[in-house]
N, C-alpha and C. Protein backbone atom coordinates (compact mmCIF):
# COMPACT_ATOMS: atom_id res chain seq x y z
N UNK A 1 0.85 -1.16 0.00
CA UNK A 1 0.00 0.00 0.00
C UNK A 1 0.90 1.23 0.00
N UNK A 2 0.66 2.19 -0.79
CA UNK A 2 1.15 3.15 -0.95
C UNK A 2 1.20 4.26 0.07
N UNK A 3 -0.15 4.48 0.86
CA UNK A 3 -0.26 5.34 1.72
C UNK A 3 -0.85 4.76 2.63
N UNK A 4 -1.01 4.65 3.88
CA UNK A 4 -1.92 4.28 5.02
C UNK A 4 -3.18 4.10 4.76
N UNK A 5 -4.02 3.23 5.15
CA UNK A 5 -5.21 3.08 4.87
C UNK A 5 -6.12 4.75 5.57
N UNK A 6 -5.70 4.96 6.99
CA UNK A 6 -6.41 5.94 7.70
C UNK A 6 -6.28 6.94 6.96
N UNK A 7 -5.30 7.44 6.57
CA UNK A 7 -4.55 9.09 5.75
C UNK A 7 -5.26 8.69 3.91
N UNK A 8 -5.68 7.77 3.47
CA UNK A 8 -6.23 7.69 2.22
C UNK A 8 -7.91 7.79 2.75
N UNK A 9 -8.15 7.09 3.55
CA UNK A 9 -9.50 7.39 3.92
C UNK A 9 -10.36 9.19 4.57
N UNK A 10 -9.17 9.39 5.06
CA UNK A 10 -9.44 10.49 5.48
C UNK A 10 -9.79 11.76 4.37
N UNK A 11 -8.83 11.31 3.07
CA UNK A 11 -8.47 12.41 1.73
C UNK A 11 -9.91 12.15 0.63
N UNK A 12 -10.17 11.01 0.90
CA UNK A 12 -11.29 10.24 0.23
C UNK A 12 -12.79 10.40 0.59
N UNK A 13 -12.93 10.51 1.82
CA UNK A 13 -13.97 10.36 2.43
C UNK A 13 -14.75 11.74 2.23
N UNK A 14 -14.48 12.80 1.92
CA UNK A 14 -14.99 14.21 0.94
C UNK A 14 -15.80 13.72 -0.01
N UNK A 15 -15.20 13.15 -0.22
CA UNK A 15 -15.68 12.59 -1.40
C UNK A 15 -16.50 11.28 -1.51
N UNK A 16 -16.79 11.37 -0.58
CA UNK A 16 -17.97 9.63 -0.30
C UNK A 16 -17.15 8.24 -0.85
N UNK A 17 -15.63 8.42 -0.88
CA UNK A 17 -15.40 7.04 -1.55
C UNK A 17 -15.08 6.85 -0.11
N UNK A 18 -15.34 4.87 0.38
CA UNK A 18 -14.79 4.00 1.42
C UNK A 18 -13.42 3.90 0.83
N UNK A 19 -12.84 3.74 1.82
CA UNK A 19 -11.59 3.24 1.50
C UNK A 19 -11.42 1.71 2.67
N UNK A 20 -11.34 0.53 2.17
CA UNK A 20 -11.13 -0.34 3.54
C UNK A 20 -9.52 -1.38 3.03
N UNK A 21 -8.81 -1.00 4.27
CA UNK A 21 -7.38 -1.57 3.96
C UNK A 21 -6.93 -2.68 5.28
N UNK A 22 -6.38 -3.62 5.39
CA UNK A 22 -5.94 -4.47 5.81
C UNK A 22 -4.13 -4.54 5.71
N UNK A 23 -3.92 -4.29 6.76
CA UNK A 23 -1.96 -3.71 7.04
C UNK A 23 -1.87 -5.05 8.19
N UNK A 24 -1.50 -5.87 8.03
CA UNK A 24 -0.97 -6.79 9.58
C UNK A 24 0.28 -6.45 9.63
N UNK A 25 0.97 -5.60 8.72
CA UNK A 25 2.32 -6.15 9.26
C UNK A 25 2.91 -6.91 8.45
N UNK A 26 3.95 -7.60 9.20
CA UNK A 26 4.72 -9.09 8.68
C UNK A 26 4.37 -9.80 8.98
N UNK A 27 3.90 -10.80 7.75
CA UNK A 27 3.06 -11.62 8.01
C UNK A 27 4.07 -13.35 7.64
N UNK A 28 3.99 -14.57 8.90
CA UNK A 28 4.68 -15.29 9.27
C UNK A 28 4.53 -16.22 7.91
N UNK A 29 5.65 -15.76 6.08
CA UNK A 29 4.89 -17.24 5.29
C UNK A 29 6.29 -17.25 4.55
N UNK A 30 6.47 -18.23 4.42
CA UNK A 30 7.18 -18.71 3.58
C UNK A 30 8.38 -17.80 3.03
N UNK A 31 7.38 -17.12 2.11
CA UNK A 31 7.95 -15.79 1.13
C UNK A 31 8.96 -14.70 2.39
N UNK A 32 8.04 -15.04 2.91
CA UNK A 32 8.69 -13.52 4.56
C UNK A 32 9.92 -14.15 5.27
N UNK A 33 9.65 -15.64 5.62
CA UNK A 33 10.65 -16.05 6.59
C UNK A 33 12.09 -16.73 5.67
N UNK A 34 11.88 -17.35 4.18
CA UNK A 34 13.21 -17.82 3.84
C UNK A 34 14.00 -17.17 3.89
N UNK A 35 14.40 -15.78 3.47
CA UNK A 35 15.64 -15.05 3.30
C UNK A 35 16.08 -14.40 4.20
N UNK A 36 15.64 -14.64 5.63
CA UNK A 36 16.14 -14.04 6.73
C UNK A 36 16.45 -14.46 7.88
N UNK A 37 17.37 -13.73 8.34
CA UNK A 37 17.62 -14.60 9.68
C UNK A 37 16.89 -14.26 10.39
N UNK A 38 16.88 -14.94 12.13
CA UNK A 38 16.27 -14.63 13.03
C UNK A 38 16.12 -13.19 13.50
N UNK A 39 17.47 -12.39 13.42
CA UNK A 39 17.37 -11.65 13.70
C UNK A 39 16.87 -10.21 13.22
N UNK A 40 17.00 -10.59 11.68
CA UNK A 40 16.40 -9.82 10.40
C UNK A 40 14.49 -9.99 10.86
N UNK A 41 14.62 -10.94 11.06
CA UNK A 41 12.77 -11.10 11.32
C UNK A 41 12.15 -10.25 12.82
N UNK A 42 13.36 -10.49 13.84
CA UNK A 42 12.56 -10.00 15.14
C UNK A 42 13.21 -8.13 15.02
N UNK A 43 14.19 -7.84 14.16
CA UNK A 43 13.97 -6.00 13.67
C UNK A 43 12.80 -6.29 12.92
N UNK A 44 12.68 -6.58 11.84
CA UNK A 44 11.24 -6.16 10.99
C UNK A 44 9.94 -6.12 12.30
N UNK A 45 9.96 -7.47 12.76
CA UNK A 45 8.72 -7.95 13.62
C UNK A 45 8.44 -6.79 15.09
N UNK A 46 9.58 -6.00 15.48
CA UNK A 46 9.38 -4.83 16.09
C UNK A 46 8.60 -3.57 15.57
N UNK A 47 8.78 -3.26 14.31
CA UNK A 47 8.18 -2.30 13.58
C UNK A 47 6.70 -2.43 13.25
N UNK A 48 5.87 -4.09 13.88
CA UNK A 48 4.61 -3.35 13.69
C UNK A 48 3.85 -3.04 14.93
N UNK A 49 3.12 -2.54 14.90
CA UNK A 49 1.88 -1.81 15.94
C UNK A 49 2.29 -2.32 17.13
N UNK A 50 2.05 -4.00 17.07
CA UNK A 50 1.95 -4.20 18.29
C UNK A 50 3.40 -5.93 18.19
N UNK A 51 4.05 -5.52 17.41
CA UNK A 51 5.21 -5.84 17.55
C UNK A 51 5.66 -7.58 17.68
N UNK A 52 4.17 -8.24 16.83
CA UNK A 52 4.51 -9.35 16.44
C UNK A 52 4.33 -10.03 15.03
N UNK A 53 4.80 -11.03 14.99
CA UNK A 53 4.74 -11.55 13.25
C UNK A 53 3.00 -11.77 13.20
N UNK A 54 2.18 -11.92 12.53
CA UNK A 54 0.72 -11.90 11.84
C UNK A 54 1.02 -13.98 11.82
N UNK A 55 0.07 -14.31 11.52
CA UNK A 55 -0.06 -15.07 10.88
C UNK A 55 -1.09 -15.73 9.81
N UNK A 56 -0.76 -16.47 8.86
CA UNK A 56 -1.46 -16.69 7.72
C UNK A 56 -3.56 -16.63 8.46
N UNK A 57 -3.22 -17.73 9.24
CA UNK A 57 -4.66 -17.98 9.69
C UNK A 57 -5.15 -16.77 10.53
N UNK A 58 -4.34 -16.17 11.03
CA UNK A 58 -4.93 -14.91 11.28
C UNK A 58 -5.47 -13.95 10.87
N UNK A 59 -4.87 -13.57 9.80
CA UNK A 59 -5.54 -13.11 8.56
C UNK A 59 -6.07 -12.52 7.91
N UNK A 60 -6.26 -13.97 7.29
CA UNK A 60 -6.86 -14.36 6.05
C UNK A 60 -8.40 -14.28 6.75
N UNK A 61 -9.14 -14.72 7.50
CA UNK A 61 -10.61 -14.58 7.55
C UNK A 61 -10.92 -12.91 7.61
N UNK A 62 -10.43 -12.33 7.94
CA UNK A 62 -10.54 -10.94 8.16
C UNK A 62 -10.41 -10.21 6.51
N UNK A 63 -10.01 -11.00 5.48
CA UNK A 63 -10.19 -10.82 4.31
C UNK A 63 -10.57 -10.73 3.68
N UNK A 64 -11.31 -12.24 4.10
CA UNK A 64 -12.56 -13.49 3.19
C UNK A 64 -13.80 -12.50 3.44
């Protein structure tokens, strides 16, 4: 995502468009965890909100 979901909604919402965005973070798959080490994962995994990896099943229903 280019801009924050809140700061696009906010620019949008003048304008009656919804904006609905889904940010977890780093999310615990495959693609995220091969090329890094442990320690590459727990810096990234600090930087979100609430400072843990997401996971797939976590999610994904919040998607569906």
């Amino acid at each position: 995502m280019l801009r924050g979901g809140l700061e696009l909604s906010k620019e949008l919402g003048d304008r009656k468009i919804n904006v609905n965005a889904i940010a977890p973070g780093p999310v615990e798959t495959g693609l995220f965890l091969d090329d890094k080490t442990d320690e590459q994962i727990a810096q990234v995994t600090k930087l979100a909100p609430i400072a843990i990896g997401s996971r797939v099943r976590s999610c994904a229903p919040t998607a569906v």
